[in-house]
C-alpha atoms as a PDB file:
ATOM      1  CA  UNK A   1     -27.332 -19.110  21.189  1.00  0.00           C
ATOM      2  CA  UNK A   2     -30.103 -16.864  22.638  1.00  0.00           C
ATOM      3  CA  UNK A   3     -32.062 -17.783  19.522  1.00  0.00           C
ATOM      4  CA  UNK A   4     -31.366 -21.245  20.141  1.00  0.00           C
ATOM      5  CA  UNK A   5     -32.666 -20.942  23.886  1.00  0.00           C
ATOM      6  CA  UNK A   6     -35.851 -19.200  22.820  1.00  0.00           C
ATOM      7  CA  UNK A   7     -36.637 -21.618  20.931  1.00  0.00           C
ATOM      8  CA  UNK A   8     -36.270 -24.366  23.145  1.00  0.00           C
ATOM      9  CA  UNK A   9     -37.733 -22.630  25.924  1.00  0.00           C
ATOM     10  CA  UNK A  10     -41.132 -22.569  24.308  1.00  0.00           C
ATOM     11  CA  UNK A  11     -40.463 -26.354  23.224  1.00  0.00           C
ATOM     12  CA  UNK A  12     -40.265 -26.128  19.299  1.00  0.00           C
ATOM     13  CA  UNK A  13     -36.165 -27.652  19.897  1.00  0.00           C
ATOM     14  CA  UNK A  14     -34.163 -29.279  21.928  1.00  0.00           C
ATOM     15  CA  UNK A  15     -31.452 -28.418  24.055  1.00  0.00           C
ATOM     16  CA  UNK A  16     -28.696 -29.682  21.377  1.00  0.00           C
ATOM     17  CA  UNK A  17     -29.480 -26.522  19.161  1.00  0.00           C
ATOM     18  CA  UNK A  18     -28.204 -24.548  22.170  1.00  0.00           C
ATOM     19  CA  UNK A  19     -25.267 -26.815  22.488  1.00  0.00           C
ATOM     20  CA  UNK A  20     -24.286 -26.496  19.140  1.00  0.00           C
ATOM     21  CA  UNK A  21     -24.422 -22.796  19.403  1.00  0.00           C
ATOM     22  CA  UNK A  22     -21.670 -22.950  22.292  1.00  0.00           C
ATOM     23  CA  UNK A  23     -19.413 -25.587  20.483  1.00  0.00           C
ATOM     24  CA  UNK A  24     -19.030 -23.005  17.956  1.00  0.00           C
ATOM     25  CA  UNK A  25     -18.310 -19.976  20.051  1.00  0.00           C
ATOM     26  CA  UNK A  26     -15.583 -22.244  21.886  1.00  0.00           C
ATOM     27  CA  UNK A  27     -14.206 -22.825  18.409  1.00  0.00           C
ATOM     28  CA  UNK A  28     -14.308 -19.192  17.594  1.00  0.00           C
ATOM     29  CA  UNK A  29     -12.937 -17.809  20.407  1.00  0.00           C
ATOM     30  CA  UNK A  30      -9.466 -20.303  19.899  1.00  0.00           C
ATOM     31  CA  UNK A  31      -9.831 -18.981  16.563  1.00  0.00           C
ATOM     32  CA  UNK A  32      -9.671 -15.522  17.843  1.00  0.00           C
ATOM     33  CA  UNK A  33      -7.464 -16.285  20.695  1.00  0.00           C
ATOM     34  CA  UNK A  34      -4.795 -17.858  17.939  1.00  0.00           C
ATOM     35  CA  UNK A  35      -4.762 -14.714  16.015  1.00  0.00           C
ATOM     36  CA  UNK A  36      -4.112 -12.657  19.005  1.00  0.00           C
ATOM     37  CA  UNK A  37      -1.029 -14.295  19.689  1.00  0.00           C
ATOM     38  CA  UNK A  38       0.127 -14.753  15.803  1.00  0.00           C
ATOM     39  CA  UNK A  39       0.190 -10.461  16.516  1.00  0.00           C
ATOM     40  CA  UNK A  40       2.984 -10.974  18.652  1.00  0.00           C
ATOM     41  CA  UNK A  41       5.139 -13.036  16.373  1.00  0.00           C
ATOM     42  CA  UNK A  42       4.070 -10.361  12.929  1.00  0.00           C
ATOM     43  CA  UNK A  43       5.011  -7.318  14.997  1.00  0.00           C
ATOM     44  CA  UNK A  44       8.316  -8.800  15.573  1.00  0.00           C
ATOM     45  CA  UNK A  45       8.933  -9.520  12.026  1.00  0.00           C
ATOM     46  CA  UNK A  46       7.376  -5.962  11.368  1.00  0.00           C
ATOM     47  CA  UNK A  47      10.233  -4.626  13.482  1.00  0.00           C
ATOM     48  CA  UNK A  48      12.745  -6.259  11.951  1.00  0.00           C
ATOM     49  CA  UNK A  49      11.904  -5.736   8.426  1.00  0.00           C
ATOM     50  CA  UNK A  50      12.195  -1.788   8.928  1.00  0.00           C
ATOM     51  CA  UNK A  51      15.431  -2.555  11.235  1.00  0.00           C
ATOM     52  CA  UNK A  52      14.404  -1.943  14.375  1.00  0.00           C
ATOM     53  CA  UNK A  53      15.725  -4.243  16.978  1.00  0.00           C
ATOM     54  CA  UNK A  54      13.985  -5.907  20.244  1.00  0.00           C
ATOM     55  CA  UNK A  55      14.687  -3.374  22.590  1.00  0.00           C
ATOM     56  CA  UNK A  56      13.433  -0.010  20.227  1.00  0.00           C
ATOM     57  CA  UNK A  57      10.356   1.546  20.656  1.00  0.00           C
ATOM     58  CA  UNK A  58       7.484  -0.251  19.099  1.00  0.00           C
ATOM     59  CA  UNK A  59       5.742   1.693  15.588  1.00  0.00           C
ATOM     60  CA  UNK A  60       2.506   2.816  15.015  1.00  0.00           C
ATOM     61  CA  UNK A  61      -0.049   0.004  13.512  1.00  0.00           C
ATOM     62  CA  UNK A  62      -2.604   1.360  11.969  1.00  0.00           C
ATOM     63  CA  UNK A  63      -5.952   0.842  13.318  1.00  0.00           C
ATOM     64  CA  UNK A  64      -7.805  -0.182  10.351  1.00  0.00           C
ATOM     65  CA  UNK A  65      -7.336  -1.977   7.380  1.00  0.00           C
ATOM     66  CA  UNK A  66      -7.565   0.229   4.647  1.00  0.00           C
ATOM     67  CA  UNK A  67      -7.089  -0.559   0.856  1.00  0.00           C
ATOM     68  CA  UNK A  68      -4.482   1.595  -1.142  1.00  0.00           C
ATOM     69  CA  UNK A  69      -5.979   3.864  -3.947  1.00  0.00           C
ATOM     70  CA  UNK A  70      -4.480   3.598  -7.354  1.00  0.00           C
ATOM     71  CA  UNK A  71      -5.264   5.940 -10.065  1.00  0.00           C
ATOM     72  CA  UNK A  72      -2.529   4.648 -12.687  1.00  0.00           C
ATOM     73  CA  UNK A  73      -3.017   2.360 -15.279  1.00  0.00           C
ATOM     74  CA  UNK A  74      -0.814  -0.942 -15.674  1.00  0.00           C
ATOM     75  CA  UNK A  75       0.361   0.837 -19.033  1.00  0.00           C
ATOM     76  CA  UNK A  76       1.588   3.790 -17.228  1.00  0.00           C
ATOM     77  CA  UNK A  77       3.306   2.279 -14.053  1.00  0.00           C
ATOM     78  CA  UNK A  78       5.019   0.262 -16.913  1.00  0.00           C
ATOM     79  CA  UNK A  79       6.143   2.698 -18.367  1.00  0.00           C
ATOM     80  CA  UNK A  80       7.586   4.216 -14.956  1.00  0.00           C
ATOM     81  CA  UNK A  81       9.496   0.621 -14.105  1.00  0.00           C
ATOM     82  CA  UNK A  82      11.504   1.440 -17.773  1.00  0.00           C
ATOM     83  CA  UNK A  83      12.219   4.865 -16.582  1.00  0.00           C
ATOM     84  CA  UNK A  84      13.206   4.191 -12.934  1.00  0.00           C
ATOM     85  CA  UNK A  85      14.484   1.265 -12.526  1.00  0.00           C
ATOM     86  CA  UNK A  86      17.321   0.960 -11.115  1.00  0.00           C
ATOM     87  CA  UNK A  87      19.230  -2.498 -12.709  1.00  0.00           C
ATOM     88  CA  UNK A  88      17.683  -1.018 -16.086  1.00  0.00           C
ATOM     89  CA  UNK A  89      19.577   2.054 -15.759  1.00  0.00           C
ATOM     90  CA  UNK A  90      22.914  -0.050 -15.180  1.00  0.00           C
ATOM     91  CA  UNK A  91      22.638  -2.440 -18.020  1.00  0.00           C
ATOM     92  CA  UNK A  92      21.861   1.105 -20.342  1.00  0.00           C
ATOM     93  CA  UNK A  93      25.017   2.576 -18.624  1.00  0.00           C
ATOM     94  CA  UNK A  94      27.255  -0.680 -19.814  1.00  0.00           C
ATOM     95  CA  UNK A  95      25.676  -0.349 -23.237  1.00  0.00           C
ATOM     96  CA  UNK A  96      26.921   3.460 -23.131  1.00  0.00           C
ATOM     97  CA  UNK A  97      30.039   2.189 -21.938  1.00  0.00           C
ATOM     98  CA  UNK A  98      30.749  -0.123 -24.395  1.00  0.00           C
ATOM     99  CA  UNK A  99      30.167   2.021 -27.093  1.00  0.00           C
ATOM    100  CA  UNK A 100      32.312   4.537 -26.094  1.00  0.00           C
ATOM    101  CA  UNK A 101      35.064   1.780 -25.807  1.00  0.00           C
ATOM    102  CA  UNK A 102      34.472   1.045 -29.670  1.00  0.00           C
ATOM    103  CA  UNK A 103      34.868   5.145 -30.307  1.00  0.00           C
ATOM    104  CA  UNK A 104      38.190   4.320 -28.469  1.00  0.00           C
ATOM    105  CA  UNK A 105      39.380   1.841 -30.083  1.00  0.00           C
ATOM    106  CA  UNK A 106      38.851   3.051 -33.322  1.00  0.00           C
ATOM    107  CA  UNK A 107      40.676   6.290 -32.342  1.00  0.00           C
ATOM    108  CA  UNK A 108      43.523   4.300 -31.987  1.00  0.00           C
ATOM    109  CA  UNK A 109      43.545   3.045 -35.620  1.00  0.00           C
ATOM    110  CA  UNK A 110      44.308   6.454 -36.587  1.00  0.00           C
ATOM    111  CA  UNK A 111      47.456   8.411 -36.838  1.00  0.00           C
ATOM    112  CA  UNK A 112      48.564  10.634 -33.385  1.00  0.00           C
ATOM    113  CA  UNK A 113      49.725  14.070 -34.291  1.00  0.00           C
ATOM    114  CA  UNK A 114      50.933  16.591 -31.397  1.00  0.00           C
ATOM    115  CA  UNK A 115      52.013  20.479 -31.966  1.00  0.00           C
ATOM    116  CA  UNK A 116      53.699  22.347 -29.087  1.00  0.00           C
ATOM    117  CA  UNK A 117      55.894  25.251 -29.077  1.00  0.00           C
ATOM    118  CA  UNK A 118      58.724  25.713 -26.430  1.00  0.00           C
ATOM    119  CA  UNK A 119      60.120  29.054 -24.745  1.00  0.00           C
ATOM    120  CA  UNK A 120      62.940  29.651 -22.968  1.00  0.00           C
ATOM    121  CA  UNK A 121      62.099  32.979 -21.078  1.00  0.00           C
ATOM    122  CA  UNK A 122      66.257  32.251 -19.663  1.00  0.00           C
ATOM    123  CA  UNK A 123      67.271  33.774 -22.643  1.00  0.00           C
ATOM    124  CA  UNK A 124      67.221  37.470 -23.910  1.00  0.00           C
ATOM    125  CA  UNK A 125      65.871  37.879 -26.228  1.00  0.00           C
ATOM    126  CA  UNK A 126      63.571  35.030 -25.655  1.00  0.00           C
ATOM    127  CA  UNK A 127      64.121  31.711 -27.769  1.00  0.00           C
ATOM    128  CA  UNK A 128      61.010  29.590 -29.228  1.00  0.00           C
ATOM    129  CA  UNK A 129      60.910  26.099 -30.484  1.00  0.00           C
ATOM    130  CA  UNK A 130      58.306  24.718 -32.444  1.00  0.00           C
ATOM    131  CA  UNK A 131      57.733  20.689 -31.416  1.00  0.00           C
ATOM    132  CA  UNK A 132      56.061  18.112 -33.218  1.00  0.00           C
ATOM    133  CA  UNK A 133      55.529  14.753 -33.001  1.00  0.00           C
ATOM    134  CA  UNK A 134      53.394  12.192 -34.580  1.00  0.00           C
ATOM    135  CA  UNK A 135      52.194   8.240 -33.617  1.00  0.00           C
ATOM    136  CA  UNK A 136      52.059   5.678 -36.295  1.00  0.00           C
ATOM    137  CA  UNK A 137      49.558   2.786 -35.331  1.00  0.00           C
ATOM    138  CA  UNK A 138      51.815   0.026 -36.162  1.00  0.00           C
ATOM    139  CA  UNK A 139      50.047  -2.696 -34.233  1.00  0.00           C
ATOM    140  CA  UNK A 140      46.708  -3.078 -36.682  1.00  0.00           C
ATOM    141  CA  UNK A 141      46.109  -6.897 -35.164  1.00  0.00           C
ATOM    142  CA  UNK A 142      46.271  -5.515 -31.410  1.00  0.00           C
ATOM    143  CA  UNK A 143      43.805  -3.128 -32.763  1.00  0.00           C
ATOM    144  CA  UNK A 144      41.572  -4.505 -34.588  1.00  0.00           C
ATOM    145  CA  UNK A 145      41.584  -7.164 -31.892  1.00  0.00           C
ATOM    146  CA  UNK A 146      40.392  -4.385 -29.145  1.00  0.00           C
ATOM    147  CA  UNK A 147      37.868  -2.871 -31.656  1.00  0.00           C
ATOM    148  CA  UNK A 148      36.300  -6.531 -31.821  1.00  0.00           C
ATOM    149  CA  UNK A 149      36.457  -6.879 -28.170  1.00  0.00           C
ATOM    150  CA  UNK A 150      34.619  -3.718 -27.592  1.00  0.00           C
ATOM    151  CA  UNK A 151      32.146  -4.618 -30.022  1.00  0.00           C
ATOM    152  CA  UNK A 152      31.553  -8.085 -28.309  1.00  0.00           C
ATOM    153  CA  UNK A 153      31.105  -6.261 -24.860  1.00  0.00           C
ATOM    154  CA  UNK A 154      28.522  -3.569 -26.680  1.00  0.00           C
ATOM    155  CA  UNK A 155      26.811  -6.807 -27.565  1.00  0.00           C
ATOM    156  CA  UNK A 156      26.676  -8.782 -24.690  1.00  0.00           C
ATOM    157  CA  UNK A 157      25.659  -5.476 -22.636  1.00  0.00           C
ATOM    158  CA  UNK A 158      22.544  -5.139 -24.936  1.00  0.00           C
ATOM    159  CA  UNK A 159      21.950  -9.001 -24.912  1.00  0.00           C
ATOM    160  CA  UNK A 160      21.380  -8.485 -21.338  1.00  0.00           C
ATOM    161  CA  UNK A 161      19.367  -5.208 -21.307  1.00  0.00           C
ATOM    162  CA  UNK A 162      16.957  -6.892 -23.666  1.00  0.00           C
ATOM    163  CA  UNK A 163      17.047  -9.778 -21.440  1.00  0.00           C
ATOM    164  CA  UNK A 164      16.134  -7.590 -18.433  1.00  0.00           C
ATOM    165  CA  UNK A 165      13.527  -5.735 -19.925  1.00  0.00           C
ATOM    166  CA  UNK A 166      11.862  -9.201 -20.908  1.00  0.00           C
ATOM    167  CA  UNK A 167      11.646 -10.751 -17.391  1.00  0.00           C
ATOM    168  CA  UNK A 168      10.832  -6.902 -16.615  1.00  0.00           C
ATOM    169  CA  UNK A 169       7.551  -7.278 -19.005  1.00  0.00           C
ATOM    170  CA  UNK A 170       6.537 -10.902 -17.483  1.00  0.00           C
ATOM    171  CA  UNK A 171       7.242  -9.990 -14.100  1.00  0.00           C
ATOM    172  CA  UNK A 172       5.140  -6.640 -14.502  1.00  0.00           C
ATOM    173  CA  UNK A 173       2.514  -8.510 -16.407  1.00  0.00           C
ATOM    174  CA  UNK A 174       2.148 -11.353 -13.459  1.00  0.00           C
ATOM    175  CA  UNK A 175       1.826  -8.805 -10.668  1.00  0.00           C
ATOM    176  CA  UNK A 176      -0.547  -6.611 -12.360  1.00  0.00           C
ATOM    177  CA  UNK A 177      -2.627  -9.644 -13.536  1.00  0.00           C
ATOM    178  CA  UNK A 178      -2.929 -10.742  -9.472  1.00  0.00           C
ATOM    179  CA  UNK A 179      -3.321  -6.618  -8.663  1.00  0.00           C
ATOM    180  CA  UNK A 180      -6.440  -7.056 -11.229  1.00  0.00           C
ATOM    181  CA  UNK A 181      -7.865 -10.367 -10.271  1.00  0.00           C
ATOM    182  CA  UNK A 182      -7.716  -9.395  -6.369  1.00  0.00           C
ATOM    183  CA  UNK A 183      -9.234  -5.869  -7.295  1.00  0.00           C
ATOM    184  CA  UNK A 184     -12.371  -7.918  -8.454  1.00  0.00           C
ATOM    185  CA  UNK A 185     -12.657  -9.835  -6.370  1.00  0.00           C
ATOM    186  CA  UNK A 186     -12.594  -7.209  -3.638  1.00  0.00           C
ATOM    187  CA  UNK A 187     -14.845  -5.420  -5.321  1.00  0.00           C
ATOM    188  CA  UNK A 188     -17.295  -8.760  -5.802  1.00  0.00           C
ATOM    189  CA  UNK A 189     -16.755  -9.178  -1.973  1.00  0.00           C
ATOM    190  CA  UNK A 190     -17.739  -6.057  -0.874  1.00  0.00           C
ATOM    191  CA  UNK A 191     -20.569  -4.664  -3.392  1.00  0.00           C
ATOM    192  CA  UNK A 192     -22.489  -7.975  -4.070  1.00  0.00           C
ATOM    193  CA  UNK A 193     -21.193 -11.614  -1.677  1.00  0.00           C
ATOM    194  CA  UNK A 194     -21.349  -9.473   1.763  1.00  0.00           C
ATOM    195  CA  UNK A 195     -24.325  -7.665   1.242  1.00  0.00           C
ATOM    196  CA  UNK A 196     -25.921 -10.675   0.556  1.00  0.00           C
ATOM    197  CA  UNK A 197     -25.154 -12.953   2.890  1.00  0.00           C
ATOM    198  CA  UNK A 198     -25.754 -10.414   5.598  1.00  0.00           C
ATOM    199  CA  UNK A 199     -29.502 -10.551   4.311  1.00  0.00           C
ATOM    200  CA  UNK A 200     -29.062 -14.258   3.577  1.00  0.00           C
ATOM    201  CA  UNK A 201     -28.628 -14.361   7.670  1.00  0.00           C
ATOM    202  CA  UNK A 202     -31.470 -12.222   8.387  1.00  0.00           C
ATOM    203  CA  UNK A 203     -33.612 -14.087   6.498  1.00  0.00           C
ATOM    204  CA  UNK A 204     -32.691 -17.729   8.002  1.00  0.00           C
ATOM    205  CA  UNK A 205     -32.978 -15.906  11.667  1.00  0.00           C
ATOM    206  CA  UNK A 206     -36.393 -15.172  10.875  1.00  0.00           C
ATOM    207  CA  UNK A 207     -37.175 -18.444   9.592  1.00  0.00           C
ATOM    208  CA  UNK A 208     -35.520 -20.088  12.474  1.00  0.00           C
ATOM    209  CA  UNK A 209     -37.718 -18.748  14.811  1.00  0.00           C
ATOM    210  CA  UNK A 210     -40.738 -19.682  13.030  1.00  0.00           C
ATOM    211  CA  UNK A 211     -39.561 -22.880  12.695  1.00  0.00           C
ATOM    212  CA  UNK A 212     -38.994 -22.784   9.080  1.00  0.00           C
ATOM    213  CA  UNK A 213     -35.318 -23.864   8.769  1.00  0.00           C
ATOM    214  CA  UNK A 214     -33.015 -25.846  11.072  1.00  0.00           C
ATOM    215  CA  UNK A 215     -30.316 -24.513  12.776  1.00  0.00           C
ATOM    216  CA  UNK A 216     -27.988 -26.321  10.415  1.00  0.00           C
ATOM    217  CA  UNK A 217     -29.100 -23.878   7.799  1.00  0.00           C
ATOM    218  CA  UNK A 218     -29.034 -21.036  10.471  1.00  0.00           C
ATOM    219  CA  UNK A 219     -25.610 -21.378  11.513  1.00  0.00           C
ATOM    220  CA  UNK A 220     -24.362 -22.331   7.486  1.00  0.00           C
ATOM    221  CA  UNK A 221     -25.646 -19.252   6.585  1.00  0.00           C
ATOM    222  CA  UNK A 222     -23.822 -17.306   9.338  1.00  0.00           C
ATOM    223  CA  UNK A 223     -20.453 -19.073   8.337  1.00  0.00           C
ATOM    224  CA  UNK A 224     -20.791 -17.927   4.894  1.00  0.00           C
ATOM    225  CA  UNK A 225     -21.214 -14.615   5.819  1.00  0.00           C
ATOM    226  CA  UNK A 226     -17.682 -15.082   8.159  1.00  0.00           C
ATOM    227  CA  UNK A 227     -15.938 -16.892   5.311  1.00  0.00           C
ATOM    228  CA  UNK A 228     -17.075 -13.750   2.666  1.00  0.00           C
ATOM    229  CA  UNK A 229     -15.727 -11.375   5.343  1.00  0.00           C
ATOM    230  CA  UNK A 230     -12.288 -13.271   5.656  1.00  0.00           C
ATOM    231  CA  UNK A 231     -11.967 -13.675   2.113  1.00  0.00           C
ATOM    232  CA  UNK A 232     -12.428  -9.747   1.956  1.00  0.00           C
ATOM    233  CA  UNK A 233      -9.487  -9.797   4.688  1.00  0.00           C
ATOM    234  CA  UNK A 234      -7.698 -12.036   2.397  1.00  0.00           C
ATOM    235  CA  UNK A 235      -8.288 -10.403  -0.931  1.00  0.00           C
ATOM    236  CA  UNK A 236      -7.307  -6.658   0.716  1.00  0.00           C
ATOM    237  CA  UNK A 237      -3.873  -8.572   2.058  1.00  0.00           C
ATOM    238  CA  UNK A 238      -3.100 -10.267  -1.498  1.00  0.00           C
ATOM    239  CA  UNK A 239      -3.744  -6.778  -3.548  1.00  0.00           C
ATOM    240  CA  UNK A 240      -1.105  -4.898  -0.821  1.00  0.00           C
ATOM    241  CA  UNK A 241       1.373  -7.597  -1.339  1.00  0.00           C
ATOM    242  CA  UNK A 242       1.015  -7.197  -4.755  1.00  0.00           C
ATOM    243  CA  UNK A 243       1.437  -3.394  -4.914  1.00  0.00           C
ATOM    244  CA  UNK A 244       4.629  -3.689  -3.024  1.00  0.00           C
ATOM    245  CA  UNK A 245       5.881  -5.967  -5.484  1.00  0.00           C
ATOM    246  CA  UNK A 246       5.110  -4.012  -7.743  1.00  0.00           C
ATOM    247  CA  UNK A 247       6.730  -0.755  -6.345  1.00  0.00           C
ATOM    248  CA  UNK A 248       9.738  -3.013  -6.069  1.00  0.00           C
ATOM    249  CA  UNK A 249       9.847  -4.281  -9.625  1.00  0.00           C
ATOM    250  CA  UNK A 250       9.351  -0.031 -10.563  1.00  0.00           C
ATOM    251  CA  UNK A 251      12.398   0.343  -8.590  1.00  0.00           C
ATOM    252  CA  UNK A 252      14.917  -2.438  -9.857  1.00  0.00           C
ATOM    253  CA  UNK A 253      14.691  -4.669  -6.497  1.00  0.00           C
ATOM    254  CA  UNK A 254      13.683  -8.106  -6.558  1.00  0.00           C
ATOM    255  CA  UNK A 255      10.429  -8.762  -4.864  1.00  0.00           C
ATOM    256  CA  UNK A 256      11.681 -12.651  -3.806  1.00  0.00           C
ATOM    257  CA  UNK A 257      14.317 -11.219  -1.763  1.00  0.00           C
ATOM    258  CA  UNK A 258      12.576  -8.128  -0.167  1.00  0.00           C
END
C-alpha cells in the first residue's frame, strides 16, 4: 500500500492501485483472524487427545514450528517395527503356542509310565512299597484328531503372522514413501522456491516503482511468495503426521484409529 500511494502521489497511478492494496489486507487479516480462532477449537482437541479434560490446566505449545530430525534409514526403522511391534509379537506367541500344543499332543500318543515307592514310617521297622503304574493310549482317533487340530491352529497362527507382516511391509512402505516425498519437498521449499520468490518480490518492487510492471504483477509475485511459505507450513505438518504414523505402525497400533 505505501508503494501504491507513492506512486500515485507523484501521478504515475491511480488511486485503484492503493485500493487494491487494502482489499487484500482486509482479506488477509479474516484470513488471519480465522486461524486465530481455529487455535481455540485445535487446543481443545489437543487436550483431549492426551486426556486432559476442560477444566485441567492448559500444556505447553511450543513456540515454533520445528521439523523433527531423523537419522534412521527406512530399512532400519523397518527393521525396528518387526522387532517391536506389539500385534507381531502376539501372532509369534500363538505360533509358539501352537506348536507346543502339537509337542502335547503327540506326548499323548505315547505310553504313561509312573514309579513311586511308599513308606510307612507307622511301622517298626519301617515298611516300603514299590508302586507302578502305566497308561495305555487306547483312544488313537481322539488323538490323532487333537494332533491334527493343533497342527491346523499352528497353521492358521502363521497364516496370520505372514498376513500381518504383509500389510506391515505396505503400510511401512506408504508412510515412508509420503515421509520421503514431503522431505523433498521441504527441502525444495526452503533451499530453492522461498529464496526465490523473496528476490522474485524484490525485484517486481523495484520495477513497480519505476513503472516497469503493474501492480498485478507486484502483488502476484508477493502471493507466490505467501503460497511457498504455506506450502512449507503444509509440507512440515504432512512429514510430522507421517512420523507419528509411523512410530505407531513401529509399535503395533493402528494409525486410523489413533
Amino acid at each position: 500500500e505505501k508503494l501504491a500511494r507513492a506512486q500515485n502521489e507523484v501521478g504515475k497511478v491511480t488511486l485503484q492501485d492503493v485500493l487494491r492494496a487494502q482489499i487484500e489486507q482486509d482479506r488477509l487479516k479474516t484470513d488471519i483472524a480465522n486461524l486465530d480462532d481455529s487455535r481455540r477449537s485445535l487446543l481443545a482437541q489437543f487436550k483431549a487427545a492426551l486426556g486432559l479434560g476442560a477444566d485441567d490446566p492448559t500444556p505447553p505449545i511450543p513456540g515454533r514450528f520445528e521439523s523433527t530430525p531423523l537419522d534412521l534409514t527406512a530399512d532400519k526403522l523397518f527393521e525396528t517395527a518387526l522387532a517391536q511391534n506389539t500385534r507381531l509379537k502376539a501372532m509369534e506367541a500363538d505360533v509358539r503356542a501352537a506348536e507346543a500344543s502339537i509337542i502335547l499332543a503327540r506326548k499323548a500318543s505315547l505310553p504313561d509310565f509312573t514309579l513311586g515307592l511308599m513308606a510307612d514310617v507307622k511301622m517298626n521297622p519301617t515298611l516300603y512299597r514299590p508302586l507302578g503304574t502305566v497308561s495305555l493310549p487306547i483312544w488313537r482317533d481322539k488323538i490323532a484328531a487333537q494332533v491334527a487340530e493343533a497342527q491346523a491352529n499352528k497353521r492358521a497362527a502363521e497364516a496370520r503372522l505372514t498376513g500381518e507382516q504383509i500389510v506391515l511391509a505396505v503400510d511401512f512402505a506408504e508412510r515412508s514413501f509420503l515421509y520421503r516425498e514431503a522431505t523433498r519437498n521441504l527441502a525444495l521449499l526452503n533451499d530453492k522456491l522461498v529464496p526465490k520468490a523473496r528476490r522474485s518480490l524484490e525485484v517486481a518492487r523495484s520495477g513497480y516503482l519505476a513503472g516497469q510492471i503493474d501492480f498485478f504483477n507486484l502483488t502476484d509475485t508477493e502471493r507466490t511468495l505467501l503460497g511457498f511459505k504455506l506450502d512449507k507450513v503444509e509440507a512440515t505438518t504432512q512429514r510430522e503426521v507421517v512420523l507419528a504414523e509411523l512410530s505407531l505402525i513401529i509399535q503395533g497400533m493402528p494409525a486410523a484409529n489413533a
